[in-house]
Protein backbone atom coordinates (compact mmCIF):
# COMPACT_ATOMS: atom_id res chain seq x y z
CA UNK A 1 -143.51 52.55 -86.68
CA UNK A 2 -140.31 54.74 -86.04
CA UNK A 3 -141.79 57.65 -83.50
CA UNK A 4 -138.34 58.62 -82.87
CA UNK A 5 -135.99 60.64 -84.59
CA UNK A 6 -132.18 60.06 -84.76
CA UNK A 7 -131.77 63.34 -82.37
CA UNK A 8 -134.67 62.35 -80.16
CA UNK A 9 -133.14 58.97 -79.79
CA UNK A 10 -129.93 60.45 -79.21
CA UNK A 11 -131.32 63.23 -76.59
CA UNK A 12 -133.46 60.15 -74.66
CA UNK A 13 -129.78 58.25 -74.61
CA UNK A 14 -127.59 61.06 -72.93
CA UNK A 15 -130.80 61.61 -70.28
CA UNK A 16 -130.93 58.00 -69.65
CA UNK A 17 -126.76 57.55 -69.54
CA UNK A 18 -126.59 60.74 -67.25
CA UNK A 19 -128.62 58.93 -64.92
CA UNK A 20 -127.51 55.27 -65.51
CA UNK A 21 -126.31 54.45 -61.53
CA UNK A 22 -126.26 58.33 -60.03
CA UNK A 23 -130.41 58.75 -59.85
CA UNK A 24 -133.87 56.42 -59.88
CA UNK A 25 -135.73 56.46 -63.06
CA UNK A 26 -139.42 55.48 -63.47
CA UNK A 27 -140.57 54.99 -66.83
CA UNK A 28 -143.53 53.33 -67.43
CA UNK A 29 -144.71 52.02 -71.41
CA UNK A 30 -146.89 49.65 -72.88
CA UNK A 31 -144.45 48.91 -75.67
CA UNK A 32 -142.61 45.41 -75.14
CA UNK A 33 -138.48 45.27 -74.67
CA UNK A 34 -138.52 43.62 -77.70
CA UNK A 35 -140.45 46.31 -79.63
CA UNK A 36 -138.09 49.18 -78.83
CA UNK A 37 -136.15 48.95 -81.58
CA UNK A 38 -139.29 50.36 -84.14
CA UNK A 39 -139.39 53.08 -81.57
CA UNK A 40 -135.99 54.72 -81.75
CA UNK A 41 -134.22 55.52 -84.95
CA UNK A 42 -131.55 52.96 -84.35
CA UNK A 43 -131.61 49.70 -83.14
CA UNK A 44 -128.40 49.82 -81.51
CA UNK A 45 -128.93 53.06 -79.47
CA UNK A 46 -132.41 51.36 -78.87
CA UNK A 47 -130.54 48.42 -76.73
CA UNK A 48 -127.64 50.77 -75.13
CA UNK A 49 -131.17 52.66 -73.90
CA UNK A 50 -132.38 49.57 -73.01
CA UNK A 51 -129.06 47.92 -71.35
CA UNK A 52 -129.10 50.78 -68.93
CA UNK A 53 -132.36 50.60 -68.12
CA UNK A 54 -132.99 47.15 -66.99
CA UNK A 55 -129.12 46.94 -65.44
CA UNK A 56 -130.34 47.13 -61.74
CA UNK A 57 -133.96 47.53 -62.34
CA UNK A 58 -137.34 46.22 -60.90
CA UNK A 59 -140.07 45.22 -63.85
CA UNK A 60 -142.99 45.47 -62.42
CA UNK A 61 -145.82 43.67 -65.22
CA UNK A 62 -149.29 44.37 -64.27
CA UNK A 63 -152.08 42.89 -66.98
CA UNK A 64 -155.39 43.74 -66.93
CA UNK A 65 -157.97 46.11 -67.82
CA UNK A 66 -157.11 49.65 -67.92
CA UNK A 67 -157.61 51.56 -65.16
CA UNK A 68 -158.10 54.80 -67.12
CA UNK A 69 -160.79 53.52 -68.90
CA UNK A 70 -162.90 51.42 -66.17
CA UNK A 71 -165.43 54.15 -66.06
CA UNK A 72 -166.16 53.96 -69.84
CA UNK A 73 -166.23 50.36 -69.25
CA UNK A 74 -169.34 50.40 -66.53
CA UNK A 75 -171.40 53.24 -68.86
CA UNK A 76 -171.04 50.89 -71.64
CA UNK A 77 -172.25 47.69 -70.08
């Protein structure tokens, strides 16, 4: 499941480092941590991604139904 390429990878890196303790960053996914490396081309820029990411961060987990779908969800029923 790579969705990355080795330049996107390396473009989302240098955005990420740029910012790395200068500027907030709010990213939201529903991949897990742990799955990041089948997104990026390379495991290891993966994990420098990731290791400036959660350095100083607030993971907020919310579980649940999705929102974006609760009207589907009601026409359905």
């Amino acid at each position: 499941m790579l969705l990355c390429t080795k330049l996107d990878a390396n473009i989302i890196f240098q955005l990420i480092d740029m910012r790395y303790e200068r500027k907030s960053t709010i990213l939201t996914t529903n991949i897990n941590f742990s799955d990041w490396d089948s997104i990026f081309y390379d495991a290891i820029v993966a994990n420098a991604i990731l290791d400036r990411i959660l350095h100083h961060s607030k993971v907020i987990t919310i579980n649940g139904r999705s929102y974006r779908i609760k009207d589907y969800v009601k026409s359905s029923e």
